[in-house]
C-alpha atoms as a PDB file:
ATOM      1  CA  UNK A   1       0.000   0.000   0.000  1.00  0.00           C
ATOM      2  CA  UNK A   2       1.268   3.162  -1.147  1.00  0.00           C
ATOM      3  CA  UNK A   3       2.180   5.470   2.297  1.00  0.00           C
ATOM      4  CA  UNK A   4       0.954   8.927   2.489  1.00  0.00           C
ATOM      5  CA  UNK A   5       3.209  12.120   2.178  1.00  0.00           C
ATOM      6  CA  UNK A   6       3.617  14.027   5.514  1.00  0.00           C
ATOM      7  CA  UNK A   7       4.895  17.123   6.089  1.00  0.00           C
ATOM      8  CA  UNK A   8       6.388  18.610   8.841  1.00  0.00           C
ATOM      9  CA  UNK A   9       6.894  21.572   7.562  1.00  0.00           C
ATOM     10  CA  UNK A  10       3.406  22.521   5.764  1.00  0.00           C
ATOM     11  CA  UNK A  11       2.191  26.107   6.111  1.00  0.00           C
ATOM     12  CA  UNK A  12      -2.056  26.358   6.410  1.00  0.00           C
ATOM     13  CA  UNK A  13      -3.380  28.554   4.012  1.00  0.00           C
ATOM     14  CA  UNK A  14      -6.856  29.701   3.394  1.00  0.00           C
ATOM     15  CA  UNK A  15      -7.860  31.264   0.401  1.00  0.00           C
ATOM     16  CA  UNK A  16     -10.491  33.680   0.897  1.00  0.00           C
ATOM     17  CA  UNK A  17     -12.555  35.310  -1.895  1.00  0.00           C
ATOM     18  CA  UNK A  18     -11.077  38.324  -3.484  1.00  0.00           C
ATOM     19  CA  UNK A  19     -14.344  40.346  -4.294  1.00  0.00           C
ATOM     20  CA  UNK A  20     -16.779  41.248  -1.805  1.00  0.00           C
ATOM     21  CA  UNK A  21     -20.194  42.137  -3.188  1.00  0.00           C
ATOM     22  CA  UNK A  22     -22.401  40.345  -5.988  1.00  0.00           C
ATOM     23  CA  UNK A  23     -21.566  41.370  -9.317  1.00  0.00           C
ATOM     24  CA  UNK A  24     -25.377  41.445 -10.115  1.00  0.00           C
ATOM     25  CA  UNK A  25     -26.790  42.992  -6.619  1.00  0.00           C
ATOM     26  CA  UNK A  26     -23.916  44.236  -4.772  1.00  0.00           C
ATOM     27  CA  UNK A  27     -25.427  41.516  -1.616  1.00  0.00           C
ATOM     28  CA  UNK A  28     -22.605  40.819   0.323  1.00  0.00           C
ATOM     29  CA  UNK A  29     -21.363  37.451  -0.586  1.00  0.00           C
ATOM     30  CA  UNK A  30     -21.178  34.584   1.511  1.00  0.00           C
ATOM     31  CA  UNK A  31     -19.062  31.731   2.379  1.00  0.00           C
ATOM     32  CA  UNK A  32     -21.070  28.219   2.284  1.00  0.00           C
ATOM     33  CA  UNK A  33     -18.731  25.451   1.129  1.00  0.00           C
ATOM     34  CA  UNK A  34     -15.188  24.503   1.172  1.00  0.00           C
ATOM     35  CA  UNK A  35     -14.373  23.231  -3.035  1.00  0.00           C
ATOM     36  CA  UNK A  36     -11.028  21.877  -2.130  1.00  0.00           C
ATOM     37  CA  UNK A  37      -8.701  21.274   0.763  1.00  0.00           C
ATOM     38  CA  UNK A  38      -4.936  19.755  -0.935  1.00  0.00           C
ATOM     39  CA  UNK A  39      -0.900  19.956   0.012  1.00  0.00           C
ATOM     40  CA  UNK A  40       0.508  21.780  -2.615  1.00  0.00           C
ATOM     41  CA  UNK A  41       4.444  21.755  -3.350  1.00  0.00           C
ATOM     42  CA  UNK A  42       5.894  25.194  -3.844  1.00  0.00           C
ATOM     43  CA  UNK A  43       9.406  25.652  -4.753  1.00  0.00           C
ATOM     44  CA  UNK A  44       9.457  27.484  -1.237  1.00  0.00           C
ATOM     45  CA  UNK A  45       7.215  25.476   1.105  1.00  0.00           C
ATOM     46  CA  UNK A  46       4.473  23.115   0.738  1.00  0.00           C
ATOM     47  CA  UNK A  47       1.145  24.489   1.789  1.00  0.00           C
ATOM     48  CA  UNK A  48      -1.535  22.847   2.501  1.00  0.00           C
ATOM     49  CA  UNK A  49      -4.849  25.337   0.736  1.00  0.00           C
ATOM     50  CA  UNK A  50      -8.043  25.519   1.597  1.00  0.00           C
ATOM     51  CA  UNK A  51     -10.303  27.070  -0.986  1.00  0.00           C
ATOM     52  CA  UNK A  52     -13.722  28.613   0.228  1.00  0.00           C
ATOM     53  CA  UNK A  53     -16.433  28.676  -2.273  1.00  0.00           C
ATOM     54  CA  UNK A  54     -19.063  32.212  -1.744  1.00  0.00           C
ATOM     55  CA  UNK A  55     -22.323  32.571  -3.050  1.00  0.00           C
ATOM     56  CA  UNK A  56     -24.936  35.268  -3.281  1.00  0.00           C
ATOM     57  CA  UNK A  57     -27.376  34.714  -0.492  1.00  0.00           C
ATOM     58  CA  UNK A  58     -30.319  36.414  -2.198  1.00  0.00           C
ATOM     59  CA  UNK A  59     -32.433  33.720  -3.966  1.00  0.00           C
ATOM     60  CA  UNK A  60     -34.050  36.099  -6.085  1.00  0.00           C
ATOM     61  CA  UNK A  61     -30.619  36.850  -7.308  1.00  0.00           C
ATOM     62  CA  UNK A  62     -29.471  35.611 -10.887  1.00  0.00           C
ATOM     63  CA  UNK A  63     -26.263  35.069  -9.971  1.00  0.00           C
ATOM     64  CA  UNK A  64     -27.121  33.033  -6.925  1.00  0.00           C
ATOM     65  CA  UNK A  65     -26.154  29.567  -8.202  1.00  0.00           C
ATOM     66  CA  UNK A  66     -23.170  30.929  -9.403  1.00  0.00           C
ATOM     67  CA  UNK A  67     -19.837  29.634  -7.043  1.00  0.00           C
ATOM     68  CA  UNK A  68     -16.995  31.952  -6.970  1.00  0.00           C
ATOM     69  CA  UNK A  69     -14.001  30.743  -6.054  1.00  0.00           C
ATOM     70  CA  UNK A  70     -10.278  32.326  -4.783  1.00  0.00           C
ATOM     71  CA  UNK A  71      -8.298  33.090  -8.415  1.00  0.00           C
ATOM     72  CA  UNK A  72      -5.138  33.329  -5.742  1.00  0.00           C
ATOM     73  CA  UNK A  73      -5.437  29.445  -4.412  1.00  0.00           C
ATOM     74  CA  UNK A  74      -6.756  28.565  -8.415  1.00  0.00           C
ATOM     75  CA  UNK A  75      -3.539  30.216  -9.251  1.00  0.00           C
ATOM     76  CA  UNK A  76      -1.483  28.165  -6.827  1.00  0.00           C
ATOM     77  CA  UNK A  77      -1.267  24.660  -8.760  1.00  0.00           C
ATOM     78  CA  UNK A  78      -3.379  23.265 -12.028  1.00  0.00           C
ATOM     79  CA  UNK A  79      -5.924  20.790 -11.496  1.00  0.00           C
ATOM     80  CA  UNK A  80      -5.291  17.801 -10.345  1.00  0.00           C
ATOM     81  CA  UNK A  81      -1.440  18.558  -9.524  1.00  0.00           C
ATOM     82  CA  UNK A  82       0.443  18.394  -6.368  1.00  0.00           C
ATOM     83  CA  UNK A  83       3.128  20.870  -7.780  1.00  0.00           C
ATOM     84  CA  UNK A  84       2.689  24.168  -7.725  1.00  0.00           C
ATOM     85  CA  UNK A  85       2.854  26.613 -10.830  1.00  0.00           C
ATOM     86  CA  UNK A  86       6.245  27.833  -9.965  1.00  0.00           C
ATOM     87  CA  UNK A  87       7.884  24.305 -10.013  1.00  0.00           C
ATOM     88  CA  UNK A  88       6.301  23.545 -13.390  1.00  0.00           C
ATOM     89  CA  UNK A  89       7.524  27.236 -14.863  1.00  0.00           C
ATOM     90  CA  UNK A  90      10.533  26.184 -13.613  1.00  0.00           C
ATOM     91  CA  UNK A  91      10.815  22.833 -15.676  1.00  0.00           C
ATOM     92  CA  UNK A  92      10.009  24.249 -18.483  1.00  0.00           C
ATOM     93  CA  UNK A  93      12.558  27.361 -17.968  1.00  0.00           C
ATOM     94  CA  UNK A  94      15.088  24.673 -17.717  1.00  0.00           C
ATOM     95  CA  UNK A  95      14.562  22.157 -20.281  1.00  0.00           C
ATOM     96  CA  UNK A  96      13.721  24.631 -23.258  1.00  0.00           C
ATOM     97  CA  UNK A  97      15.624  28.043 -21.942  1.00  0.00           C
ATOM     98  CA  UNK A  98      18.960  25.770 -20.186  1.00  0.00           C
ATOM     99  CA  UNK A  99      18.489  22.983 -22.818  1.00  0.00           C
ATOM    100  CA  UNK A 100      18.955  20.690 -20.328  1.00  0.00           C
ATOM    101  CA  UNK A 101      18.698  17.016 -20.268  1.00  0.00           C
ATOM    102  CA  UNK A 102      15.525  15.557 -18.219  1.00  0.00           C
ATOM    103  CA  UNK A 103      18.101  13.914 -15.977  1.00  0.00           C
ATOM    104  CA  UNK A 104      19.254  17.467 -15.299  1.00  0.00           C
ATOM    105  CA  UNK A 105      15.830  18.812 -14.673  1.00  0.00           C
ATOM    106  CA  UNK A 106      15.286  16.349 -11.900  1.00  0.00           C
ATOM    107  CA  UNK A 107      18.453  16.608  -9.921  1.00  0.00           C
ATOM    108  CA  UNK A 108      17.831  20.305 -10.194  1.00  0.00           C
ATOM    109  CA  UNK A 109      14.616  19.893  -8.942  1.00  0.00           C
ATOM    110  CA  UNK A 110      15.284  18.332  -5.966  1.00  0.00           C
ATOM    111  CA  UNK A 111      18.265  20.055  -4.968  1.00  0.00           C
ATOM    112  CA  UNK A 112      15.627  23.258  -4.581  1.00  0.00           C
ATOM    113  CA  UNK A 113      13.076  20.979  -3.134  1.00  0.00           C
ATOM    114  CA  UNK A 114      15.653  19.620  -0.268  1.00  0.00           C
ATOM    115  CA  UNK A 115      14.778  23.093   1.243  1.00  0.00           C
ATOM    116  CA  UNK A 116      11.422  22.482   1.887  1.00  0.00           C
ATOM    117  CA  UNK A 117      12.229  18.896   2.835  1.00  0.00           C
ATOM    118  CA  UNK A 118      10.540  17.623  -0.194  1.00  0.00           C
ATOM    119  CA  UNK A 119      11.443  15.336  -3.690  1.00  0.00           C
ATOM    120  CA  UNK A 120      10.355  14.682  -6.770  1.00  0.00           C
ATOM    121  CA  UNK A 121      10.881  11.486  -8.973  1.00  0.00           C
ATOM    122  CA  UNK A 122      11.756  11.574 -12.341  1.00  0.00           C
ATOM    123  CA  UNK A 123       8.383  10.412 -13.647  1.00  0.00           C
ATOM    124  CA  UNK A 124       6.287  13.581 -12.496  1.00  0.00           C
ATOM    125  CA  UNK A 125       9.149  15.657 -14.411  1.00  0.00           C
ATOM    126  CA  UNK A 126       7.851  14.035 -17.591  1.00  0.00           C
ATOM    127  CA  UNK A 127       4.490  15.350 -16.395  1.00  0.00           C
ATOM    128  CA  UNK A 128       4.884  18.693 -15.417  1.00  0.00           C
ATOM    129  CA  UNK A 129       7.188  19.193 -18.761  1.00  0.00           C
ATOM    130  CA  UNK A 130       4.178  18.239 -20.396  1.00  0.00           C
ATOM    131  CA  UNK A 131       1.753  20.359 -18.556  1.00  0.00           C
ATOM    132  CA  UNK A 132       3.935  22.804 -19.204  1.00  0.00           C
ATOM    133  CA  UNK A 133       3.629  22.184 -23.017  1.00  0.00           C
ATOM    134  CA  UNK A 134      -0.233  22.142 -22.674  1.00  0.00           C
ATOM    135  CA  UNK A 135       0.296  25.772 -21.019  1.00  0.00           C
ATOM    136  CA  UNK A 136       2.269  26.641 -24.027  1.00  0.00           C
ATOM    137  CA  UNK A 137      -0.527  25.948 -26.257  1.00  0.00           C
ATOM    138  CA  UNK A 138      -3.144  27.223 -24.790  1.00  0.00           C
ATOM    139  CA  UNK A 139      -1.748  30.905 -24.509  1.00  0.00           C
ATOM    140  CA  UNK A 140      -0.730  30.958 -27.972  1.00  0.00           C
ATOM    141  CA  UNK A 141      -4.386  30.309 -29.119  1.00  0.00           C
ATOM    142  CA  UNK A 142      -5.574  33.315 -27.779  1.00  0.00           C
ATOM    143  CA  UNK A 143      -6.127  35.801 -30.883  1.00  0.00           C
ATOM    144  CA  UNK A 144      -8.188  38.443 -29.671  1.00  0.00           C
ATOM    145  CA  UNK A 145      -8.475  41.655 -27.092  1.00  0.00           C
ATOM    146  CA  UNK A 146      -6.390  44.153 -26.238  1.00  0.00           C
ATOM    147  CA  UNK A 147      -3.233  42.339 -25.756  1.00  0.00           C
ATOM    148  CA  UNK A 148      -3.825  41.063 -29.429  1.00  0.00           C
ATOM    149  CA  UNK A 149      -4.199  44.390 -31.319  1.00  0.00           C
ATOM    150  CA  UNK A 150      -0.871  45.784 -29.259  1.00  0.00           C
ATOM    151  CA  UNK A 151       1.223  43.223 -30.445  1.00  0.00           C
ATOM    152  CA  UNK A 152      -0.392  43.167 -34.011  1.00  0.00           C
ATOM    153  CA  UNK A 153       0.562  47.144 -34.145  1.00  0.00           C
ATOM    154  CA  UNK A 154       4.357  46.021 -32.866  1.00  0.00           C
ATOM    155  CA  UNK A 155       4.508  43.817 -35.537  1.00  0.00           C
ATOM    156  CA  UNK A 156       3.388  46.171 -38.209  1.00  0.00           C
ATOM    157  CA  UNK A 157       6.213  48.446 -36.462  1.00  0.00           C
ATOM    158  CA  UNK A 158       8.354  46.202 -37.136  1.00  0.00           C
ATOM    159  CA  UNK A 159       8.277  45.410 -40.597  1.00  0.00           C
ATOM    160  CA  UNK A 160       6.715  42.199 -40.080  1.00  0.00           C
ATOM    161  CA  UNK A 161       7.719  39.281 -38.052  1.00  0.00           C
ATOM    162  CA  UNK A 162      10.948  37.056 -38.035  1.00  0.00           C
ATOM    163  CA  UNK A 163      10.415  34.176 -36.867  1.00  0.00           C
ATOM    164  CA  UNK A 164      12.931  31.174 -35.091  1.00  0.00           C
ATOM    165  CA  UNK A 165      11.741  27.629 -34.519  1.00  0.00           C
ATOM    166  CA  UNK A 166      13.419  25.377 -32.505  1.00  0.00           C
ATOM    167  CA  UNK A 167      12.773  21.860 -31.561  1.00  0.00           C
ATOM    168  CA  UNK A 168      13.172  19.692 -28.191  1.00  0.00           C
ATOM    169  CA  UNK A 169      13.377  16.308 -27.389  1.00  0.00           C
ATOM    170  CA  UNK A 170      13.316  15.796 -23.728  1.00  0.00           C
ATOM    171  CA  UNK A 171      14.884  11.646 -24.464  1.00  0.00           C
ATOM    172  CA  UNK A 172      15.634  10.014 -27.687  1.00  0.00           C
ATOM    173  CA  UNK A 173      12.582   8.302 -29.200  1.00  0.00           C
ATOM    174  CA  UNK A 174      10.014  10.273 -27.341  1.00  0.00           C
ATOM    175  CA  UNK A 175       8.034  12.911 -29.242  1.00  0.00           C
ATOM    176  CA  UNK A 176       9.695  16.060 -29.766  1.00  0.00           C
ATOM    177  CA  UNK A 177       8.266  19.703 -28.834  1.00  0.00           C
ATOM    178  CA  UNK A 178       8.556  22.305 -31.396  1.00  0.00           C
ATOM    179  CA  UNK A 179       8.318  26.156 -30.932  1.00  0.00           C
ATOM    180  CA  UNK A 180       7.755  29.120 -32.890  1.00  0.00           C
ATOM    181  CA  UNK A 181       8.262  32.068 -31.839  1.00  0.00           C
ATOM    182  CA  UNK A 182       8.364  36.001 -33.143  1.00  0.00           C
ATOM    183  CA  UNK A 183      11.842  37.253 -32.380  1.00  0.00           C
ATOM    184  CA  UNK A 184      11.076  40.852 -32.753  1.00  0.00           C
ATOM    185  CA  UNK A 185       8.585  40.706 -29.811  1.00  0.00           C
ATOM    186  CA  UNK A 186       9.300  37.374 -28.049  1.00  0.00           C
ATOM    187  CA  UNK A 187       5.915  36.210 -28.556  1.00  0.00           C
ATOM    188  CA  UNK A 188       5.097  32.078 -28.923  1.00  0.00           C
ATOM    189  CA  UNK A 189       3.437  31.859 -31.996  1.00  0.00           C
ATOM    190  CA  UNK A 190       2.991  27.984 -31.610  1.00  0.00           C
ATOM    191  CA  UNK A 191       3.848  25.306 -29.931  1.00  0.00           C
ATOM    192  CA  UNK A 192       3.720  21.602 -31.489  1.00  0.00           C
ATOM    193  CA  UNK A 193       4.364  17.834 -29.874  1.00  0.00           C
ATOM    194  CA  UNK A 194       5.317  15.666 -32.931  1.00  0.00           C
ATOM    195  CA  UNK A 195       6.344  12.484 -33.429  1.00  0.00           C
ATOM    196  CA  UNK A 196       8.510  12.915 -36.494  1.00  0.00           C
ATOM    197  CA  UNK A 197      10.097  15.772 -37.579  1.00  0.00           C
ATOM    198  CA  UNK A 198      10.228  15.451 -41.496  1.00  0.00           C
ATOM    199  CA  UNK A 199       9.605  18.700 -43.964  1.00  0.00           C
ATOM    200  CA  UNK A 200       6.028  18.126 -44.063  1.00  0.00           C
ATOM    201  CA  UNK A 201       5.427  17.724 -40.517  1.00  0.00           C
ATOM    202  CA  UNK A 202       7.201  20.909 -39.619  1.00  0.00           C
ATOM    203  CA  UNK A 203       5.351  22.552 -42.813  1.00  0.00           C
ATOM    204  CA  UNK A 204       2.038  21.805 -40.407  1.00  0.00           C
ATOM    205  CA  UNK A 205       4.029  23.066 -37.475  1.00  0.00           C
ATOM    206  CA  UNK A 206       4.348  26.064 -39.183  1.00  0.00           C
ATOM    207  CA  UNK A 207       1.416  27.259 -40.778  1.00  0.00           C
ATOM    208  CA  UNK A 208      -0.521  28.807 -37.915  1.00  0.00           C
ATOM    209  CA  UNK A 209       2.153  31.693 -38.678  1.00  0.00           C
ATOM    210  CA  UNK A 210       0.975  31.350 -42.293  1.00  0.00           C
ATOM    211  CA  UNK A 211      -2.194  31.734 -41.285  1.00  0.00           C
ATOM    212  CA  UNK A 212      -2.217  35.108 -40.050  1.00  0.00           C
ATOM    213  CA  UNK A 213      -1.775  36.835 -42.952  1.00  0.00           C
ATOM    214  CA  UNK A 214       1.095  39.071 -41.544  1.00  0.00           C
ATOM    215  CA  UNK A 215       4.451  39.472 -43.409  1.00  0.00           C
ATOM    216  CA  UNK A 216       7.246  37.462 -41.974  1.00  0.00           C
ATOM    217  CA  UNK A 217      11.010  39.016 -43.173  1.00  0.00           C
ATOM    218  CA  UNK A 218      13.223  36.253 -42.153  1.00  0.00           C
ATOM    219  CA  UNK A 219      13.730  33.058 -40.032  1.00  0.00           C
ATOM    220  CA  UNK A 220      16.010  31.504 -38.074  1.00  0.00           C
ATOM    221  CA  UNK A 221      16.154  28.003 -36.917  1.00  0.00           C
ATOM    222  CA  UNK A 222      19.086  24.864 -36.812  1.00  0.00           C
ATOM    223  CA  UNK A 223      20.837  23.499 -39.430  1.00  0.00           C
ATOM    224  CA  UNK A 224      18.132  21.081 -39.455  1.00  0.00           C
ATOM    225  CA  UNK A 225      17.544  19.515 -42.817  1.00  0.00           C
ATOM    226  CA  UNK A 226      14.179  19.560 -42.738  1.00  0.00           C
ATOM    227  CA  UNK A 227      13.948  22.562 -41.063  1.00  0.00           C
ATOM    228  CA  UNK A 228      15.250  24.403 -44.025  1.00  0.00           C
ATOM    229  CA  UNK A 229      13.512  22.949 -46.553  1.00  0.00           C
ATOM    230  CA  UNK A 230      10.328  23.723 -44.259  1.00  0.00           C
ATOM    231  CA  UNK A 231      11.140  27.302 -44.267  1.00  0.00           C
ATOM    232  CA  UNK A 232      12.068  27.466 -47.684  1.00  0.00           C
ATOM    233  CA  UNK A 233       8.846  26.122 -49.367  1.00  0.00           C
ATOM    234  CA  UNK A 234       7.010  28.245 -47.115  1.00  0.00           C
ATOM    235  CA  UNK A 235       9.067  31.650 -47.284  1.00  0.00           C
ATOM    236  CA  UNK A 236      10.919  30.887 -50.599  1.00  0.00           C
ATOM    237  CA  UNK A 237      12.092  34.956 -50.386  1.00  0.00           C
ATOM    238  CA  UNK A 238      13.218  35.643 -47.005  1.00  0.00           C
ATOM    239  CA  UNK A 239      16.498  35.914 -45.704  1.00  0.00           C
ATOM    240  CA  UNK A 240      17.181  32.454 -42.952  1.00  0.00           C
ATOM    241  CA  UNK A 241      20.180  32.754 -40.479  1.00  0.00           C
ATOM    242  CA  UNK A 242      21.226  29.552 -38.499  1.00  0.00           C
ATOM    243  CA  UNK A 243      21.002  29.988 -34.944  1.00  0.00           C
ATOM    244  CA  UNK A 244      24.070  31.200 -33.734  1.00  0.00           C
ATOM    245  CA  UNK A 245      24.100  29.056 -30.728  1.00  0.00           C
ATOM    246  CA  UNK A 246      24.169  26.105 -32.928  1.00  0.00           C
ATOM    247  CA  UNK A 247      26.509  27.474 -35.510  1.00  0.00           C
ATOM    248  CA  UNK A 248      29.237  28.237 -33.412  1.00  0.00           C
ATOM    249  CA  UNK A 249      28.575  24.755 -31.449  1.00  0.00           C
ATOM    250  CA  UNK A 250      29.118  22.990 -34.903  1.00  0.00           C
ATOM    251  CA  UNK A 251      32.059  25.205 -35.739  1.00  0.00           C
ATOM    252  CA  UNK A 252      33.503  24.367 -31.993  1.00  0.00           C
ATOM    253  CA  UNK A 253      33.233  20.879 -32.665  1.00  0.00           C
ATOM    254  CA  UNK A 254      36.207  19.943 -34.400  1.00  0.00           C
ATOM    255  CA  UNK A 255      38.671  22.023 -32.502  1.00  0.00           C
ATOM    256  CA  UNK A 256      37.087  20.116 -29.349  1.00  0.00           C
ATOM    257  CA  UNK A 257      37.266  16.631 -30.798  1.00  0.00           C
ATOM    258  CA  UNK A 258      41.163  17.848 -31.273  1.00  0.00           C
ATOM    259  CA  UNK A 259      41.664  18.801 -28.205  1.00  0.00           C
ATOM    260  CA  UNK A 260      40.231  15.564 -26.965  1.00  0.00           C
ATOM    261  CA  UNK A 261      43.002  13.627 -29.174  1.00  0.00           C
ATOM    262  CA  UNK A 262      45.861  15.810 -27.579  1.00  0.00           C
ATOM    263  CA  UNK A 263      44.711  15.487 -23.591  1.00  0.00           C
ATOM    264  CA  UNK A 264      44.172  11.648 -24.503  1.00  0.00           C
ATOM    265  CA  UNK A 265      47.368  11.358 -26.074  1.00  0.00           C
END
């Protein structure tokens, strides 16, 4: 039987509603359930949250069988998840911003985690990488609001966009992430799990950016075979640059494989 986690060090938290009044008739909402009580791991502490649920008490109200929750303890961990945010921002910060190995990840992990007395295995990396990949997703797909027309106006600033793709693979033979992004602004124009990386699959990868209609001056990506011949089918006009941090990796390489030779030797 699997034992429980406990905590000696768990802070109680509870998450009280933010607004005061109804929306609808300014009442003076009311607390009447508890939705959740969970230990959530923070890269600072676990705590254990208790989320109160209000509720208009008018039953005349409209908005009376509406239940509005804390967006501080919803902001605290996804659903279902006994990490918090922060620890899965930091997974992805380190596998696709440090490039680092998932092996990496997790002894990084848990050499932050030792201050709060806590681990992680190497499994529930895998799954807060991905969760971070679903986050990815998600808040590229939102076209639309304020936000939206201030970047479009950037972009028309600019020129148009120039765009870098760049693909991770957390282990050989598991699917590989890919994401574009606008270099001008920094924004993530898409992010893709595939399972094969040939021309036509990164074609498909790419034509989200296609599809909004906005001029794109250049790219830069890998030296990437398919890659290039992605880019170039797509954008047979515009200047492409190899990432620089790959270029000068490639051109490193043979002075390090000599150097190798000579400490061996």
């Amino acid at each position: 039987m699997r034992k429980k986690r406990a905590f000696s060090n768990r802070l109680r938290q509870t998450f009280l509603l933010e607004i005061v009044s109804c929306p609808v008739c300014k009442s003076r909402l009311r607390r009447f359930t508890t939705l959740s009580h969970k230990t959530v791991i923070t890269l600072k502490e676990p705590i254990y949250a208790v989320h109160c649920g209000y509720r208009c008490p008018k039953l005349d109200c409209e908005a009376h069988p509406r239940v509005y929750r804390s967006a501080a303890c919803d902001a605290l961990a996804l659903p279902g998840f006994s990490f918090g945010l922060d620890v899965i921002a930091l997974v992805g910060h380190l596998k696709l911003a440090g490039h680092q190995t998932l092996d990496e990840v997790h002894q990084t992990l848990n050499e932050k985690l030792a201050l709060s007395q806590t681990t992680i295995s190497r499994r529930e990396v895998m799954y807060l990488f991905e969760a971070y990949c679903q986050l990815l997703r998600a808040a590229q797909q939102q076209r639309s609001g304020p936000e939206w027309e201030k970047w479009l106006a950037q972009v028309v600033e600019n020129g148009g966009l120039i765009i870098s793709i760049d693909g991770i693979q957390p282990n050989k033979g598991n699917e590989t992430i890919y994401l574009v992004r606008d270099v001008l602004t920094g924004r993530l124009l898409n992010a893709c799990n595939v399972t094969s990386s040939d021309t036509q699959t990164l074609k498909q990868v790419l034509q989200p950016v296609l599809d909004l209609g906005l001029a794109v001056i250049g790219a830069i990506s890998d030296a990437q075979v398919s890659e290039l011949l992605a880019i170039a089918e797509l954008w047979p006009n515009i200047p492409h640059q190899t990432c620089q941090f790959h270029y000068l990796r490639e051109a490193s390489r043979p002075i390090f494989e000599a150097d190798r030779q000579v400490r061996t030797a």
